[in-house]
N, C-alpha and C. Protein backbone atom coordinates (compact mmCIF):
# COMPACT_ATOMS: atom_id res chain seq x y z
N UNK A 1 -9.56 -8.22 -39.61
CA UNK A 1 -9.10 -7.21 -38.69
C UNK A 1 -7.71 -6.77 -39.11
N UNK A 2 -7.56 -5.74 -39.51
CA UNK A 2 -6.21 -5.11 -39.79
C UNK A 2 -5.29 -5.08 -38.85
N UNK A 3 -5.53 -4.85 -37.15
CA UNK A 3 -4.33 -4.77 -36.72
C UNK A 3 -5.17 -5.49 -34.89
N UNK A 4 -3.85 -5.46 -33.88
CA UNK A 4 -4.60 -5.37 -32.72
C UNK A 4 -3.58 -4.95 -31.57
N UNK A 5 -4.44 -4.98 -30.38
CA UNK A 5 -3.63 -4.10 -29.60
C UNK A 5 -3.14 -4.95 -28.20
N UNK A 6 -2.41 -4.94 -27.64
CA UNK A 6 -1.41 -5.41 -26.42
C UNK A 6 -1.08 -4.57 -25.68
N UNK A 7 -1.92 -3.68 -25.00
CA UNK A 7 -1.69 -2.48 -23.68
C UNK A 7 -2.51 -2.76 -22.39
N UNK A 8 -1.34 -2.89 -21.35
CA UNK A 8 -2.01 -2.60 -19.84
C UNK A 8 -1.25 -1.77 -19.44
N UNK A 9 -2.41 -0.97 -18.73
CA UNK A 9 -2.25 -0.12 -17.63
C UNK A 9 -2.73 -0.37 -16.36
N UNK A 10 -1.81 -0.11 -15.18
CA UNK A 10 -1.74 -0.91 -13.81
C UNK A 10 -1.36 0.48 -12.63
N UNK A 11 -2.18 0.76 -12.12
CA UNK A 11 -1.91 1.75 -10.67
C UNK A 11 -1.84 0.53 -9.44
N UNK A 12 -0.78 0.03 -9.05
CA UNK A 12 -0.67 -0.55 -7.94
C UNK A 12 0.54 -0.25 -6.80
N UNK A 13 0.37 -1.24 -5.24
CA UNK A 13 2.00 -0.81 -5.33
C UNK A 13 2.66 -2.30 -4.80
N UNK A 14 3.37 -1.82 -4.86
CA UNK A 14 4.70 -3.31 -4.39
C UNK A 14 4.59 -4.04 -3.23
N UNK A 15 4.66 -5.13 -3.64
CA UNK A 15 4.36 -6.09 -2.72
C UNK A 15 5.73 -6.84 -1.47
N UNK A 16 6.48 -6.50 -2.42
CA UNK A 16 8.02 -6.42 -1.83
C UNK A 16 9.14 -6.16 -2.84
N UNK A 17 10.38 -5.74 -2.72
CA UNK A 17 11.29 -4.94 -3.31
C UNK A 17 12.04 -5.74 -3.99
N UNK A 18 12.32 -5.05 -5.28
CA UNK A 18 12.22 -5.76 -6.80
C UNK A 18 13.48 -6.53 -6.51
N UNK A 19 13.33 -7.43 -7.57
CA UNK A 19 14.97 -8.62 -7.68
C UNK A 19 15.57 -8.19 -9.32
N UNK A 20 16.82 -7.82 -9.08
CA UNK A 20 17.17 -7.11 -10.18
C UNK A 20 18.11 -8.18 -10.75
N UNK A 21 18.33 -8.63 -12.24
CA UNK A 21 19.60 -9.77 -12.38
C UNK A 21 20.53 -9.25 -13.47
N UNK A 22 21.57 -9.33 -13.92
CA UNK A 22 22.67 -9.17 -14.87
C UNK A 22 22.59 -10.59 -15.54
N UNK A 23 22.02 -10.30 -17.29
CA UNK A 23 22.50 -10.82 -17.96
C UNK A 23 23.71 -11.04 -18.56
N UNK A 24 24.61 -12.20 -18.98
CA UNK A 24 25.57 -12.05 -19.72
C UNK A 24 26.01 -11.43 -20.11
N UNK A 25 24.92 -10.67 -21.49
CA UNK A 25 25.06 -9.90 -22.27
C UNK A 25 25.32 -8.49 -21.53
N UNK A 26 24.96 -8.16 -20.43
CA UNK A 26 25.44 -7.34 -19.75
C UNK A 26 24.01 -5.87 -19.30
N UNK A 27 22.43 -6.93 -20.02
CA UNK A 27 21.34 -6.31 -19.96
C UNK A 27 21.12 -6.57 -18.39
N UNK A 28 20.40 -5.34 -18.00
CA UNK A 28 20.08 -5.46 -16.99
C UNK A 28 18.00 -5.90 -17.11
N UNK A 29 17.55 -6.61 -16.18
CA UNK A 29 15.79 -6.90 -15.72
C UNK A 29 15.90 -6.98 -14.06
N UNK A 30 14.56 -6.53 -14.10
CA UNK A 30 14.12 -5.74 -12.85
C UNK A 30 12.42 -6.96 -13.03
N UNK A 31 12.56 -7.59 -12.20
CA UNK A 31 11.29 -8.22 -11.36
C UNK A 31 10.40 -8.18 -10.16
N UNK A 32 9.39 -7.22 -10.00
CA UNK A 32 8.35 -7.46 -9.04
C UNK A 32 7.11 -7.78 -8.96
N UNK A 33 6.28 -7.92 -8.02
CA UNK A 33 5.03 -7.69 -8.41
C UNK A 33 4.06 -7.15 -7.75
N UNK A 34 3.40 -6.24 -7.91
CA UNK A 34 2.07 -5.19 -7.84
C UNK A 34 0.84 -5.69 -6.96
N UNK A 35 0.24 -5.15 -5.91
CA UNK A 35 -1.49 -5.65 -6.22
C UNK A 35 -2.37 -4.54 -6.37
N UNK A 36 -3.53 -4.83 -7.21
CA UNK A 36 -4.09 -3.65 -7.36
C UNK A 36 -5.54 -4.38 -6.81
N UNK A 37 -6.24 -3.45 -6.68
CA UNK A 37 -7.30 -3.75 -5.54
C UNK A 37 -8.47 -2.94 -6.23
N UNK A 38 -9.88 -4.11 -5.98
CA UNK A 38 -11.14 -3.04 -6.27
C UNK A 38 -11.68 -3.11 -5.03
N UNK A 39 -12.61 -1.86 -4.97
CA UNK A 39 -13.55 -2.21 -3.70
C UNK A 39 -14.87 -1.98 -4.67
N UNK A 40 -15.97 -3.27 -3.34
CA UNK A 40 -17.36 -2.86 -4.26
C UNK A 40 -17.84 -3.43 -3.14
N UNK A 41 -19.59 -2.91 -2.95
CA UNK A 41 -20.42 -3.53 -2.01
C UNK A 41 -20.98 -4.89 -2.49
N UNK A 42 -21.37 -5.66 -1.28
CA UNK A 42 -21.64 -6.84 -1.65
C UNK A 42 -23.00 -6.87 -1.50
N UNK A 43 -24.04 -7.05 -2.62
CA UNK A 43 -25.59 -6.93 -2.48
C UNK A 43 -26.21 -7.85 -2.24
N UNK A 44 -25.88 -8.96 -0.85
CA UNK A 44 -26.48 -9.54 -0.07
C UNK A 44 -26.39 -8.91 1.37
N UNK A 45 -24.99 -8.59 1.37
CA UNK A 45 -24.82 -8.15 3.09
C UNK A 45 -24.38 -6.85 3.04
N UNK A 46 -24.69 -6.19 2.19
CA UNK A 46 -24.10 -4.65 2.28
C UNK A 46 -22.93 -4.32 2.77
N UNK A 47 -22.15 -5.52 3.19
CA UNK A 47 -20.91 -5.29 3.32
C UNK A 47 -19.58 -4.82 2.44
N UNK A 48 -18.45 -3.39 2.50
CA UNK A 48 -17.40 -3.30 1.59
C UNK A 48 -16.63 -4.75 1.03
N UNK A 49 -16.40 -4.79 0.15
CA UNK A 49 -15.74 -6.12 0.13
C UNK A 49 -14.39 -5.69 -0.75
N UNK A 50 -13.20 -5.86 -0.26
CA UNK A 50 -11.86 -5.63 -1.28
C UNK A 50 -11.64 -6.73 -1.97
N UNK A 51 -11.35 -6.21 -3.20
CA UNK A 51 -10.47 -7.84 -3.89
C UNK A 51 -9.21 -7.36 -4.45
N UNK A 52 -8.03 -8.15 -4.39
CA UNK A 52 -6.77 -7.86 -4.53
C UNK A 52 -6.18 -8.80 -5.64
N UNK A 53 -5.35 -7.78 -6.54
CA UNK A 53 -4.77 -9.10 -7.92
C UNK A 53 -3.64 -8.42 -7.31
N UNK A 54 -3.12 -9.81 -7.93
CA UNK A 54 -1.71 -9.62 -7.91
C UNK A 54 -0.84 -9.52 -9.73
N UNK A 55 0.41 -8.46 -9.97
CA UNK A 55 0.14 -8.84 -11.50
C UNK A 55 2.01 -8.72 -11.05
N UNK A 56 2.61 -9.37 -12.06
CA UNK A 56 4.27 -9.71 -12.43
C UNK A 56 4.72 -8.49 -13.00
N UNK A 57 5.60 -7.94 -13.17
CA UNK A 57 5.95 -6.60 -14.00
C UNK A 57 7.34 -7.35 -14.08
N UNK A 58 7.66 -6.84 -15.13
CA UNK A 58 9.29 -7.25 -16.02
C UNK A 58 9.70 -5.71 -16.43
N UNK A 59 11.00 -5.15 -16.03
CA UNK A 59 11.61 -4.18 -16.83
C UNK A 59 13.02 -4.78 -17.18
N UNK A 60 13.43 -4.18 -17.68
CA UNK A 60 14.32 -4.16 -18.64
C UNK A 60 15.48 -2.93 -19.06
N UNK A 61 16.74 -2.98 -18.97
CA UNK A 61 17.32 -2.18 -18.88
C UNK A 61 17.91 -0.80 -18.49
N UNK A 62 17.45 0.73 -18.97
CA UNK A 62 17.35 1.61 -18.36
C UNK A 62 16.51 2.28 -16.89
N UNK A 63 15.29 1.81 -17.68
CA UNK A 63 13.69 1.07 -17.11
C UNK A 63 14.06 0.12 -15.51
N UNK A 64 14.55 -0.94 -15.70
CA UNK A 64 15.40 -1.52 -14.49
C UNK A 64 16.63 -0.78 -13.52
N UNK A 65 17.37 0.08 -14.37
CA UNK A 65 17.86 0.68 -13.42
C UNK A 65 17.25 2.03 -12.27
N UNK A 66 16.09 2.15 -12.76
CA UNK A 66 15.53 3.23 -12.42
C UNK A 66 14.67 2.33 -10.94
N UNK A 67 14.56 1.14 -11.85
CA UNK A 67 13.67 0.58 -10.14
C UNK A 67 14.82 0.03 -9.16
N UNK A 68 15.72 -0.78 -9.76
CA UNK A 68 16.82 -0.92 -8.73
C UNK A 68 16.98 0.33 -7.75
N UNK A 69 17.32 1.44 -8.43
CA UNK A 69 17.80 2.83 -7.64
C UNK A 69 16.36 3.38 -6.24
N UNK A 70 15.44 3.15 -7.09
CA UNK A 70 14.45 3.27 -6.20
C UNK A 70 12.81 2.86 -5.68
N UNK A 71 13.06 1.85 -6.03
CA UNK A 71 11.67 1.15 -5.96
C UNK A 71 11.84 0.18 -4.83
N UNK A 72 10.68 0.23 -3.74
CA UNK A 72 11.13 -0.45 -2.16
C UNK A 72 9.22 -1.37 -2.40
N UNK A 73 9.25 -2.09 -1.47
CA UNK A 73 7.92 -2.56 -1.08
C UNK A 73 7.56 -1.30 -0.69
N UNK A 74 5.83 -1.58 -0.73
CA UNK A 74 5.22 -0.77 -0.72
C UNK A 74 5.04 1.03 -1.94
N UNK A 75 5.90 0.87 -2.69
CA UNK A 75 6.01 1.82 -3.08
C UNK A 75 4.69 1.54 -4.39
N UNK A 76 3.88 3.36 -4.56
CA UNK A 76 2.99 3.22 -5.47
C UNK A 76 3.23 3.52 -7.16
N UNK A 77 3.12 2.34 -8.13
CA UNK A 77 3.64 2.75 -9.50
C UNK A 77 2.42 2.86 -10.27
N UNK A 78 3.17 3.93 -11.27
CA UNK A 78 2.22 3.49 -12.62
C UNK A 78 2.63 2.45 -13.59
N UNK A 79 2.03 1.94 -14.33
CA UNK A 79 2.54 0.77 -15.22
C UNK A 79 2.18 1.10 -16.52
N UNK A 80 2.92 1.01 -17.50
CA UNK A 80 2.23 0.89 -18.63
C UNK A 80 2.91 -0.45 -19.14
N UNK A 81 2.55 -1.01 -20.68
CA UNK A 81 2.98 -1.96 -20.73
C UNK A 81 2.28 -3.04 -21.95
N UNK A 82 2.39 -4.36 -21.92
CA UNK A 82 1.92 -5.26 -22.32
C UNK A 82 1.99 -6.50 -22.11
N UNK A 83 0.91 -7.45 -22.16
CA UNK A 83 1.06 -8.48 -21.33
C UNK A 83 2.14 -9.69 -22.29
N UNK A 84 2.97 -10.60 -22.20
CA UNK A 84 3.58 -11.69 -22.43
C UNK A 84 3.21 -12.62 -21.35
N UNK A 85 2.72 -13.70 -22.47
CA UNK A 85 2.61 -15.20 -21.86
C UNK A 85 4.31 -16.15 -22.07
N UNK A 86 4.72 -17.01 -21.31
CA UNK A 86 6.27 -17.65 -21.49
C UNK A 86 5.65 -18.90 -20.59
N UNK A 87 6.71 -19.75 -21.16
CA UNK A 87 6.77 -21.56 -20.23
C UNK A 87 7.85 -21.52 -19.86
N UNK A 88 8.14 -22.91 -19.23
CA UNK A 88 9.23 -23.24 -18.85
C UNK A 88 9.15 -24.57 -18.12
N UNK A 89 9.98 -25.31 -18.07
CA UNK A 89 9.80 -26.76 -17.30
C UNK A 89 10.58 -26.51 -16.42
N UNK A 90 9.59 -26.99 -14.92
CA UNK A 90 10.11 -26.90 -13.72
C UNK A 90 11.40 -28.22 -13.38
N UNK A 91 11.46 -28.65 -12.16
CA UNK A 91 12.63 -29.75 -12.03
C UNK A 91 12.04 -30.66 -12.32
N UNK A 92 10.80 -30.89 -12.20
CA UNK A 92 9.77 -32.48 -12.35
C UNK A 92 9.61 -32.35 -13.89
N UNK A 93 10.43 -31.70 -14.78
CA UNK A 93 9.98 -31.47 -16.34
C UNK A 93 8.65 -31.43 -16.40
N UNK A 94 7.70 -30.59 -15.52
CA UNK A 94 6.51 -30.11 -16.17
C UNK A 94 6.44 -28.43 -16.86
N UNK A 95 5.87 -28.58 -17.34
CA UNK A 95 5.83 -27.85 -18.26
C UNK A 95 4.64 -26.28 -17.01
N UNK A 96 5.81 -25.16 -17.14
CA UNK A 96 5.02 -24.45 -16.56
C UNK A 96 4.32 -23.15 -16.98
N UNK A 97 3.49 -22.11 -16.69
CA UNK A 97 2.91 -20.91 -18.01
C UNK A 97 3.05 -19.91 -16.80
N UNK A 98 3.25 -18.74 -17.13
CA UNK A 98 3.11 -17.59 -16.81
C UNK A 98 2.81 -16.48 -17.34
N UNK A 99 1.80 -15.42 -16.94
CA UNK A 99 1.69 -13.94 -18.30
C UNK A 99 2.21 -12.92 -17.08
N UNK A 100 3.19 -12.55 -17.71
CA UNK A 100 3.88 -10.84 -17.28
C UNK A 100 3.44 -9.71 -17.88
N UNK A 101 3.53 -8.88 -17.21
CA UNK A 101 3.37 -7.04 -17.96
C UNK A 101 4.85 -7.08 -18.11
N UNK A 102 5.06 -6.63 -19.36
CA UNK A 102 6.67 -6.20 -20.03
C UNK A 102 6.29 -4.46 -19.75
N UNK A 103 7.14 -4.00 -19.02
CA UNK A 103 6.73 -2.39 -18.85
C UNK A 103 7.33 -2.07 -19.68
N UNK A 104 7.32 -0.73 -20.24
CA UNK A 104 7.97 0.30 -20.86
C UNK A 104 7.49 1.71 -20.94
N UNK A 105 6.87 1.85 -19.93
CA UNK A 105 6.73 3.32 -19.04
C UNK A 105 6.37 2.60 -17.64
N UNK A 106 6.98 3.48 -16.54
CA UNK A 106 6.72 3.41 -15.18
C UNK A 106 6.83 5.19 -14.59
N UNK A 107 6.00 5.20 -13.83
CA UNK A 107 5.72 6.34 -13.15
C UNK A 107 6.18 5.97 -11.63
N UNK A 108 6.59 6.73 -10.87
CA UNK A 108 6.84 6.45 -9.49
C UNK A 108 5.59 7.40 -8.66
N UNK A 109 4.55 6.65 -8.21
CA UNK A 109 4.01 7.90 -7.70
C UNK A 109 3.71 8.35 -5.90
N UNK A 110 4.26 7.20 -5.24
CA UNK A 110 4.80 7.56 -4.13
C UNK A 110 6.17 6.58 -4.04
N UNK A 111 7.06 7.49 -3.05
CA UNK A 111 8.82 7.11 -3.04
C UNK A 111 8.48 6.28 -1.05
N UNK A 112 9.36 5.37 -1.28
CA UNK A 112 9.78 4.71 -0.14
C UNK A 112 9.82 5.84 0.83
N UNK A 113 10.36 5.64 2.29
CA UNK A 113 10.30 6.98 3.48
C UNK A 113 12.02 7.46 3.06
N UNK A 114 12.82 6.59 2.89
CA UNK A 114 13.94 6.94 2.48
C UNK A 114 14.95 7.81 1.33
N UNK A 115 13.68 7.80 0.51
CA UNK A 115 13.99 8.54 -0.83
C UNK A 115 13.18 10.04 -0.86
N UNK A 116 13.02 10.82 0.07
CA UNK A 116 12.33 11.71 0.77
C UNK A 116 13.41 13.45 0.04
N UNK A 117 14.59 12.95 -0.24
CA UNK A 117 15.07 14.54 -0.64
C UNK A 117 14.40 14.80 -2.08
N UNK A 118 14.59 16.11 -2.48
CA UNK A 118 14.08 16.97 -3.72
C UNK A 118 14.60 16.36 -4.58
N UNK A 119 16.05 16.39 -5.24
CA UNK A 119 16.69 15.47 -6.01
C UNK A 119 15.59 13.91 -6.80
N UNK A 120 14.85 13.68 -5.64
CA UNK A 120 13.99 12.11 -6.13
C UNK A 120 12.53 12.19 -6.50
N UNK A 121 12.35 13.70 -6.63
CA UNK A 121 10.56 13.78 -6.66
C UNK A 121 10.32 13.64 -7.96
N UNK A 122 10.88 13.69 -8.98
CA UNK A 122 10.64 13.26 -10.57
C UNK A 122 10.48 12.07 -11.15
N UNK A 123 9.25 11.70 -11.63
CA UNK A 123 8.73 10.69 -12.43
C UNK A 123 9.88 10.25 -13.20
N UNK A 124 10.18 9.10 -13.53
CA UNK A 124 10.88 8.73 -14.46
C UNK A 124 10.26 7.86 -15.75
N UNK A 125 10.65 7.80 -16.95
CA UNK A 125 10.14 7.52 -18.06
C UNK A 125 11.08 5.99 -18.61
N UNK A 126 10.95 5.44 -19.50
CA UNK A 126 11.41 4.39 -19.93
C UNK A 126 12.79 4.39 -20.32
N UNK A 127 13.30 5.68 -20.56
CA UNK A 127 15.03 5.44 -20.50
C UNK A 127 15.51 5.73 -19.48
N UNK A 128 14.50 6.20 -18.01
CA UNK A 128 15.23 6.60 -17.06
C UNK A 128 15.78 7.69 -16.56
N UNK A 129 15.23 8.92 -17.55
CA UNK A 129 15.48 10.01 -17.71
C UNK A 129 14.12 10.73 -17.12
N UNK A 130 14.67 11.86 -16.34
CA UNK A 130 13.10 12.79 -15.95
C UNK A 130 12.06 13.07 -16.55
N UNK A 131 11.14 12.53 -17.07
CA UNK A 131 10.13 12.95 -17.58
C UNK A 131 8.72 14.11 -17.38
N UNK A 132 7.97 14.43 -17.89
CA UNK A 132 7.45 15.51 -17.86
C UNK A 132 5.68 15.03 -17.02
N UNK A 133 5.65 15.57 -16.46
CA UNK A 133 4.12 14.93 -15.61
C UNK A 133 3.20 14.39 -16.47
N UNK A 134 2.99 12.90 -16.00
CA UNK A 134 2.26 12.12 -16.74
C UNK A 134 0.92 12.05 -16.34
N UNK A 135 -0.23 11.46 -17.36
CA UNK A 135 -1.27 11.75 -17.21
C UNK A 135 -2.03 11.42 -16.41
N UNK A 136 -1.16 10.52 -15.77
CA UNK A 136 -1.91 10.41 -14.12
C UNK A 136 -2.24 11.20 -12.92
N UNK A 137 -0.96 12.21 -13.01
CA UNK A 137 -1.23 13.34 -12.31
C UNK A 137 -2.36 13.78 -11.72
N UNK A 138 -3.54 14.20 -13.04
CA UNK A 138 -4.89 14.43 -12.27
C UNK A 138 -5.33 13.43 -11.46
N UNK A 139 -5.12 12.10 -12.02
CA UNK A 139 -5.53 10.91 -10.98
C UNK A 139 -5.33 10.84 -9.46
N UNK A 140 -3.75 11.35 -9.16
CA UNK A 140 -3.75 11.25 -7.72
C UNK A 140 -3.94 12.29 -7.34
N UNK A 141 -4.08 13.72 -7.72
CA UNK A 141 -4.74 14.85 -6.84
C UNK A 141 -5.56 14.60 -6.66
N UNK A 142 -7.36 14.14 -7.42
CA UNK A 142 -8.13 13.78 -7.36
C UNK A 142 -8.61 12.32 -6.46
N UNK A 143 -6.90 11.88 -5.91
CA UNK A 143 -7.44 10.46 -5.71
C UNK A 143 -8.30 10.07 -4.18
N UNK A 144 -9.52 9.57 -4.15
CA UNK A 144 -10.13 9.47 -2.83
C UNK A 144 -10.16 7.94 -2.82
N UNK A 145 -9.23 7.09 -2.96
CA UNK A 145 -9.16 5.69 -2.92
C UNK A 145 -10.04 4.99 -4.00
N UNK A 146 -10.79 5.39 -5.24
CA UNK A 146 -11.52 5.33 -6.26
C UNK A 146 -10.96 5.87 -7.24
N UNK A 147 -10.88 4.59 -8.19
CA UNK A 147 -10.21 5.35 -9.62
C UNK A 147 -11.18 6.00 -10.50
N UNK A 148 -11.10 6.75 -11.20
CA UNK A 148 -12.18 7.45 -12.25
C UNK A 148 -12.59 6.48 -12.92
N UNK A 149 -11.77 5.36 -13.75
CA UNK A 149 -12.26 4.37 -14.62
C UNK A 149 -12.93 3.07 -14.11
């Protein structure tokens, strides 16, 4: 195999409002996490049934300042990204695993009730700068609580 690939994409929204930290070095990361939800019938009891993941998102610098400024619980993102697995030993020195989405595109596609003026209706892109309508767009005009994919 010549090469391979490391991309997720994630429409979810916030579960509660991100924890932002200052590195040393003076980098800024932005930590929350997402749930994204399927619905499907259940073909014993014909009942809807939801199921809910929960996924980690990591940003990183420009990217982080853009969620600090405006990213609240509840708010709906796009994700792009790739997954990283990392350890770490807890206080009992066990040895612990986690896999994150490292973003490096985020879409904002609904704003907290507070971030409501004109000034805030623009998507932002990975340096944090206004970006141009992303291809999700058709997704949420179209959206009836069912994703196309």
């Amino acid at each position: 195999m010549a090469g391979s690939v490391n991309k997720v994409i994630l429409i979810g929204n916030l579960g509660k409002d991100p924890e932002v930290r200052y590195l040393e070095n003076g980098s800024r990361v932005a930590n929350f996490s997402i749930a994204t939800s399927e619905l499907y019938t259940d073909k014993n009891t014909q009942q809807k049934v939801e199921n809910t993941d929960w996924h980690d998102i990591v940003v990183w610098r420009g990217l982080a300042e853009v969620v600090e400024k405006y990213l609240k619980k509840g708010c709906k993102v796009y994700i792009e990204g790739k997954l990283k697995k990392r350890s770490w030993q807890d206080k009992e020195g066990v040895t612990r695993y986690t896999t994150e989405v490292i973003a490096d595109e985020l879409t904002i596609l609904t704003w907290p009730e507070k971030a409501s003026d004109s000034t805030q209706k623009h998507p932002y892109d990975s340096t944090g700068t206004p970006s141009a309508p992303s291809k999700v767009d058709s997704i949420i005009k179209n959206d009836n609580n069912d994703l196309p994919f």
